[in-house]
Structure formats: structure tokens, C-alpha cells
PDB file of N, CA and C in Angstrom:
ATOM      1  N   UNK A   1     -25.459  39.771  79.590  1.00  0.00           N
ATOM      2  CA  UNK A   1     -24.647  38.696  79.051  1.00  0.00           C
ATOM      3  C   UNK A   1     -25.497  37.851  78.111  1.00  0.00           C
ATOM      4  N   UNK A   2     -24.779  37.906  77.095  1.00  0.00           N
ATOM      5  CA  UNK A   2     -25.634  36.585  76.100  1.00  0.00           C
ATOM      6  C   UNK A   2     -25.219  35.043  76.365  1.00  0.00           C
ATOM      7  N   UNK A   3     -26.508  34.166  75.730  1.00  0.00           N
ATOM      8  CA  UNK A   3     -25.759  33.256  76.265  1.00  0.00           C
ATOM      9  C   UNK A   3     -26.422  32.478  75.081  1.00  0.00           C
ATOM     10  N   UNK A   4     -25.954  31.737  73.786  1.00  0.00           N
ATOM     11  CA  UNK A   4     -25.755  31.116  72.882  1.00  0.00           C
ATOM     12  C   UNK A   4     -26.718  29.824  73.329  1.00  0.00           C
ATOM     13  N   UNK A   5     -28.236  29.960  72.959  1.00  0.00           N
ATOM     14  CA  UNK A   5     -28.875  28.132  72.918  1.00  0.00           C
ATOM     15  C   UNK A   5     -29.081  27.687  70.999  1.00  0.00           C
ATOM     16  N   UNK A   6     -29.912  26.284  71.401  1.00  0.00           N
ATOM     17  CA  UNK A   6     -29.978  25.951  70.455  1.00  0.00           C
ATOM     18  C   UNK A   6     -31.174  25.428  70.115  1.00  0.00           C
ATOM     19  N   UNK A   7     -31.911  25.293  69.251  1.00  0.00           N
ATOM     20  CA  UNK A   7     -33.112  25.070  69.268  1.00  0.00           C
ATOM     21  C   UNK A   7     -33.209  24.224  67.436  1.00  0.00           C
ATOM     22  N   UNK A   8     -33.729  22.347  67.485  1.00  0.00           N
ATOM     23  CA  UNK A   8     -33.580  21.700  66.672  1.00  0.00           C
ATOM     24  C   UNK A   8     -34.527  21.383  66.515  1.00  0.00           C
ATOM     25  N   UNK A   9     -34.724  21.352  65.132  1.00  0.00           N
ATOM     26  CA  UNK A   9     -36.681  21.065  64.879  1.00  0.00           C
ATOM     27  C   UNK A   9     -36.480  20.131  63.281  1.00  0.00           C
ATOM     28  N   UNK A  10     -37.588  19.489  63.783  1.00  0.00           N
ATOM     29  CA  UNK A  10     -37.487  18.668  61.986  1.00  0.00           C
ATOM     30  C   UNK A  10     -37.772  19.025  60.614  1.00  0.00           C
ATOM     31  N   UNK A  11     -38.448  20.051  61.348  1.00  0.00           N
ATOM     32  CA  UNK A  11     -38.945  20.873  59.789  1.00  0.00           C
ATOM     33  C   UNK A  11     -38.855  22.514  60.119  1.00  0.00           C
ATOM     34  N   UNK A  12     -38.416  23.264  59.189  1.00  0.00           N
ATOM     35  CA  UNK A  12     -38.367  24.350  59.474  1.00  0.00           C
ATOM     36  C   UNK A  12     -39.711  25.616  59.429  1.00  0.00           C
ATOM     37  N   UNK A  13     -39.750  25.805  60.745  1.00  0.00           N
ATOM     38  CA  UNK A  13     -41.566  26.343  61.127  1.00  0.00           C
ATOM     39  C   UNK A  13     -41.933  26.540  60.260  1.00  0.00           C
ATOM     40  N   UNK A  14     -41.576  28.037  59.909  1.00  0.00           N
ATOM     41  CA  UNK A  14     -42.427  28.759  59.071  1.00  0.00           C
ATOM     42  C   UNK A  14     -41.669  29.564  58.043  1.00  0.00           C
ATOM     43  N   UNK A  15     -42.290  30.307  57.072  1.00  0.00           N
ATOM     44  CA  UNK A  15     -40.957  31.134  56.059  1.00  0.00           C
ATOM     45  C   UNK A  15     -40.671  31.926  56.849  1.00  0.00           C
ATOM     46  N   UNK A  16     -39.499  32.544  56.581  1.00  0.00           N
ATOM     47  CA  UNK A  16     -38.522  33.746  57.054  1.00  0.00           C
ATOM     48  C   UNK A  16     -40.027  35.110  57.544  1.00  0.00           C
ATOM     49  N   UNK A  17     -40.736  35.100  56.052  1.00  0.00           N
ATOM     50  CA  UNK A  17     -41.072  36.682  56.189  1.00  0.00           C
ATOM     51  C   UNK A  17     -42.520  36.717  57.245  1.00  0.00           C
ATOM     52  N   UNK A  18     -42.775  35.422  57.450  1.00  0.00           N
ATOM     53  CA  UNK A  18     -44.254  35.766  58.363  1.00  0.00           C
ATOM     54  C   UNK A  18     -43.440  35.128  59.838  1.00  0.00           C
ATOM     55  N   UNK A  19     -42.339  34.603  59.858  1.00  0.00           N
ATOM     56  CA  UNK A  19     -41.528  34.700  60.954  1.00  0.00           C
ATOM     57  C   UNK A  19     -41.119  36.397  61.790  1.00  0.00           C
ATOM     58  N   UNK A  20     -40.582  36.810  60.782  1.00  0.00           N
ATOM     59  CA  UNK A  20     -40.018  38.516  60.683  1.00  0.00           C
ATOM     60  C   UNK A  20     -41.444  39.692  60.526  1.00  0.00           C
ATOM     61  N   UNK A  21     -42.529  38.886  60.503  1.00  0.00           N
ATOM     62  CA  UNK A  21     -44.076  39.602  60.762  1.00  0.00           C
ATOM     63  C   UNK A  21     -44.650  39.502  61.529  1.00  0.00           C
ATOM     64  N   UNK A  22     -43.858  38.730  63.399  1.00  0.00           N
ATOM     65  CA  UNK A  22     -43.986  38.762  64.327  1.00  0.00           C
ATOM     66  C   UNK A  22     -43.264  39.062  65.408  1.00  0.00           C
ATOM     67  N   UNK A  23     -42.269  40.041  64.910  1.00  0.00           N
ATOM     68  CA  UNK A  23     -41.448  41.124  65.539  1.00  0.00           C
ATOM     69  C   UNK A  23     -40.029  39.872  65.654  1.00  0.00           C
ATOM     70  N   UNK A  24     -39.712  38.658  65.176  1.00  0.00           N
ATOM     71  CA  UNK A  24     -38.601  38.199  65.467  1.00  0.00           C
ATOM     72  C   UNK A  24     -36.942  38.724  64.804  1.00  0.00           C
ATOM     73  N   UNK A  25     -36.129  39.014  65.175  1.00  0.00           N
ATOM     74  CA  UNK A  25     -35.324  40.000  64.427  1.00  0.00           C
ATOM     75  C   UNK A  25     -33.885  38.628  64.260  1.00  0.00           C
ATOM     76  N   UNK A  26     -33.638  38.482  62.905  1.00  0.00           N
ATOM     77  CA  UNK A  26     -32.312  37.183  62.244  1.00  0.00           C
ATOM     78  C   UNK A  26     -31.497  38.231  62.834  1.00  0.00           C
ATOM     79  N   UNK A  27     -30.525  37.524  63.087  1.00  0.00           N
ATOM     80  CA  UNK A  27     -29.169  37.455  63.359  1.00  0.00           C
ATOM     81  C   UNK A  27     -28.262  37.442  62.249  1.00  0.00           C
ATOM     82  N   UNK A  28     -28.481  36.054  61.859  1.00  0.00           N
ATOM     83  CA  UNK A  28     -27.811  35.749  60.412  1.00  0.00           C
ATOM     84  C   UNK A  28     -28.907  35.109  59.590  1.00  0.00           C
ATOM     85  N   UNK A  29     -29.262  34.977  58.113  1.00  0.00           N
ATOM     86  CA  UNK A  29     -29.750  33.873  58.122  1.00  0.00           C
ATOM     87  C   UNK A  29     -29.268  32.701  57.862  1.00  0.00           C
ATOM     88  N   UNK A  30     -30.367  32.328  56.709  1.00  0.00           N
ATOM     89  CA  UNK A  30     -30.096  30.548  56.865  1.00  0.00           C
ATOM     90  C   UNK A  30     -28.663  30.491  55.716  1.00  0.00           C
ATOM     91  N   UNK A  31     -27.921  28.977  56.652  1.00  0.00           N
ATOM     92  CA  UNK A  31     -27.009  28.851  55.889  1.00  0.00           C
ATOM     93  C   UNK A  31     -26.860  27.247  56.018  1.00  0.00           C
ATOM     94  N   UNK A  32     -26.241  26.608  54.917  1.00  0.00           N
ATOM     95  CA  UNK A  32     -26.291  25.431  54.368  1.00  0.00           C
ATOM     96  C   UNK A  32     -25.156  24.972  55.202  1.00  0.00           C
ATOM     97  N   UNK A  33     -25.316  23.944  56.559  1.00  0.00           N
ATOM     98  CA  UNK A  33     -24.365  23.211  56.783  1.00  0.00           C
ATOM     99  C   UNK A  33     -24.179  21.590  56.149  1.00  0.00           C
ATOM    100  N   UNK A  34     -23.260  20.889  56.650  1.00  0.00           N
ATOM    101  CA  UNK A  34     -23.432  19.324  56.306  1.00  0.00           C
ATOM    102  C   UNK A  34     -24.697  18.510  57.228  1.00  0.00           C
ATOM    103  N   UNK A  35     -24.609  19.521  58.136  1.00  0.00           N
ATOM    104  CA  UNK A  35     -25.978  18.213  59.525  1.00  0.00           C
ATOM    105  C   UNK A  35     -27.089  18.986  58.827  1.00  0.00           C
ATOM    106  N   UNK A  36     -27.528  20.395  58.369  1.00  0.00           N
ATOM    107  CA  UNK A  36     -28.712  21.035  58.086  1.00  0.00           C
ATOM    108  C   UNK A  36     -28.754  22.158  58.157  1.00  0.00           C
ATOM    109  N   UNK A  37     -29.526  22.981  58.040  1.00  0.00           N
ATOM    110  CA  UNK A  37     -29.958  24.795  57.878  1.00  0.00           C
ATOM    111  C   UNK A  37     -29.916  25.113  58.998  1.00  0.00           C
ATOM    112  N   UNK A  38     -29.382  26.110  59.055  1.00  0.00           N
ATOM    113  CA  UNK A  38     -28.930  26.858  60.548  1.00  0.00           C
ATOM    114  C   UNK A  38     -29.552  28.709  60.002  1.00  0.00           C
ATOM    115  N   UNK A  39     -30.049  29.149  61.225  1.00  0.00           N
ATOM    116  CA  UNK A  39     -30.201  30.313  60.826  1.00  0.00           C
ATOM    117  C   UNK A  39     -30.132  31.142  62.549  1.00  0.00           C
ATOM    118  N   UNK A  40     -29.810  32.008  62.785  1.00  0.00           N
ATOM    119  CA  UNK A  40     -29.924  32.535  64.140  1.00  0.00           C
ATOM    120  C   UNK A  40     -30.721  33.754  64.228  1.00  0.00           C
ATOM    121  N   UNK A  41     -31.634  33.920  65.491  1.00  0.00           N
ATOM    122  CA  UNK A  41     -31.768  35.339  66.091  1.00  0.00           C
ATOM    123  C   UNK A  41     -32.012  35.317  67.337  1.00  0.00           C
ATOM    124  N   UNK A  42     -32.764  36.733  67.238  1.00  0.00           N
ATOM    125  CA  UNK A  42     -32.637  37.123  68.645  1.00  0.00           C
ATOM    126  C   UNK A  42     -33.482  37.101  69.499  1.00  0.00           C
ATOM    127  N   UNK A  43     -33.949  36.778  70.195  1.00  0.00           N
ATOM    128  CA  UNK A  43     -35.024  37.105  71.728  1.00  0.00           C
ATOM    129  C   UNK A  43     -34.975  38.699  72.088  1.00  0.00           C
ATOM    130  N   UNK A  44     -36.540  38.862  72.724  1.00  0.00           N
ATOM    131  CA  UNK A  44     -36.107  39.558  73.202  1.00  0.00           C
ATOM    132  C   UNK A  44     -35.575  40.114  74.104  1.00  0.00           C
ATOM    133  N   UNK A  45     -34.254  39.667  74.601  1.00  0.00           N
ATOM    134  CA  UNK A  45     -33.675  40.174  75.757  1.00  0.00           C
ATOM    135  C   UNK A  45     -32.460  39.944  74.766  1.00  0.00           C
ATOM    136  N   UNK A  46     -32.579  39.649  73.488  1.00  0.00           N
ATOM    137  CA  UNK A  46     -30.885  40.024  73.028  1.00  0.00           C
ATOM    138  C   UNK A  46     -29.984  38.280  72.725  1.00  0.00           C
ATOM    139  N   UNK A  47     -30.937  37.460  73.786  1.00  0.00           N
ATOM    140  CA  UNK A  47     -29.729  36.399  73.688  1.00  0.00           C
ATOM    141  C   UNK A  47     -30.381  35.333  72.619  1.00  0.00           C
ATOM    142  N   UNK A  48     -29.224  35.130  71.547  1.00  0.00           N
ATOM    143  CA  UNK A  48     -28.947  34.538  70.573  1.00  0.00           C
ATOM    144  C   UNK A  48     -29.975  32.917  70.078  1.00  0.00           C
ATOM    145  N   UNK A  49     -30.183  32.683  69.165  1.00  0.00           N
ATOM    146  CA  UNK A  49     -30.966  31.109  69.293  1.00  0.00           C
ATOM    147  C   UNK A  49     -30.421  30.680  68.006  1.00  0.00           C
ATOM    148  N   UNK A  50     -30.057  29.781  67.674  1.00  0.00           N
ATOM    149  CA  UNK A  50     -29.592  28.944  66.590  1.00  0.00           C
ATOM    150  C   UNK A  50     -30.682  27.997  65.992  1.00  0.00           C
ATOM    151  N   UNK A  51     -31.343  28.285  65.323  1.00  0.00           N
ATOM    152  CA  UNK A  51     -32.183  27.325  64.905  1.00  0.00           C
ATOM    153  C   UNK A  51     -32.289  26.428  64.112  1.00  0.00           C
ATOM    154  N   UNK A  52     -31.998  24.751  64.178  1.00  0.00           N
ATOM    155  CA  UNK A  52     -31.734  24.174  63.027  1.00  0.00           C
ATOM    156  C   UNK A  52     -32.358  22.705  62.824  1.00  0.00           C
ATOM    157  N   UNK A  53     -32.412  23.053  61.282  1.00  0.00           N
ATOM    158  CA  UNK A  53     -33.619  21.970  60.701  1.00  0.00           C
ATOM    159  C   UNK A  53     -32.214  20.715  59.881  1.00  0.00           C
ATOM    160  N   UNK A  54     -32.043  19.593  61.138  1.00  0.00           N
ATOM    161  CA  UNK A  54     -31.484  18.755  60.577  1.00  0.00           C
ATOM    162  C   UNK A  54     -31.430  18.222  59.284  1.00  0.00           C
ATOM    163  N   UNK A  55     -30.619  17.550  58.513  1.00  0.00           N
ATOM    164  CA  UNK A  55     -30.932  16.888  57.580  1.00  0.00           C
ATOM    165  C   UNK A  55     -31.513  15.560  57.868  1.00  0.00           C
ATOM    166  N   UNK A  56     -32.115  14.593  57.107  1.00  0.00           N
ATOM    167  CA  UNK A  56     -32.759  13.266  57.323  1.00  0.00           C
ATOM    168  C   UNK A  56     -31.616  12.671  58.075  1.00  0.00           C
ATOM    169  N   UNK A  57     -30.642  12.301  57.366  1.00  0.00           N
ATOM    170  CA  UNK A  57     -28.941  11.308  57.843  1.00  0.00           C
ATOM    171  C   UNK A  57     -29.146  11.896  59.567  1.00  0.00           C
ATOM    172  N   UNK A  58     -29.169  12.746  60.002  1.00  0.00           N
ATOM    173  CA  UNK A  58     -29.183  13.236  61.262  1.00  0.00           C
ATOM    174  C   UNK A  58     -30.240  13.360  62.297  1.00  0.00           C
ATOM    175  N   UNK A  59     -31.390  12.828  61.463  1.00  0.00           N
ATOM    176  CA  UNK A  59     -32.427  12.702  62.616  1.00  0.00           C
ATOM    177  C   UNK A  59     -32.665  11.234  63.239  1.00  0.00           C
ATOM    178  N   UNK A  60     -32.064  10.384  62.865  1.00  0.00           N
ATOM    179  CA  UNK A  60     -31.751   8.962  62.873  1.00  0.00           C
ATOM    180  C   UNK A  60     -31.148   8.772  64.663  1.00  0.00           C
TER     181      UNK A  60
END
């Protein structure tokens, strides 16, 4: 069973490709919401992580 977390950080770690040069596998990537960048993957056991780098207005 998957089970959908979330994980909010102020700055976004690291780039995509030395992220994806430590076996982490996207889901989706990043996409432009109104609160901030959202991008998802996977663990390894499969279950899902949402990762997102607020905008300023939202870290308040």
C-alpha cells in the first residue's frame, strides 16, 4: 500500500540530476503551483513523497 507524505523545505536541495545520481527515481517533476514547486518521487519501498519548496508569501 502506498501512502502519500509530504516533505517542505525552504530551498530546494539540490538539482534534479545529482538528485537522480543517487538512485532517487521522480514521479513527476517539478511543477509551478501558487504556494511553490512541487515535484514527487519515490522511496524505496515505492511510497510516494511530494516535495515542496514554498514560495516566500508562504513561509511566513
Amino acid at each position: 500500500m502506498l501512502f502519500p507524505t509530504t516533505t517542505i523545505v525552504g530551498s530546494y536541495p539540490q538539482p534534479d540530476w545529482l538528485i537522480q545520481s543517487r538512485g532517487v527515481k521522480f514521479v513527476r517533476g517539478k511543477i509551478q503551483e501558487p504556494y511553490g514547486t512541487v515535484t514527487v518521487f519515490a522511496d524505496l519501498y515505492g511510497n510516494q513523497w511530494d516535495l515542496i519548496e514554498l514560495v516566500n508569501s508562504y513561509l511566513q
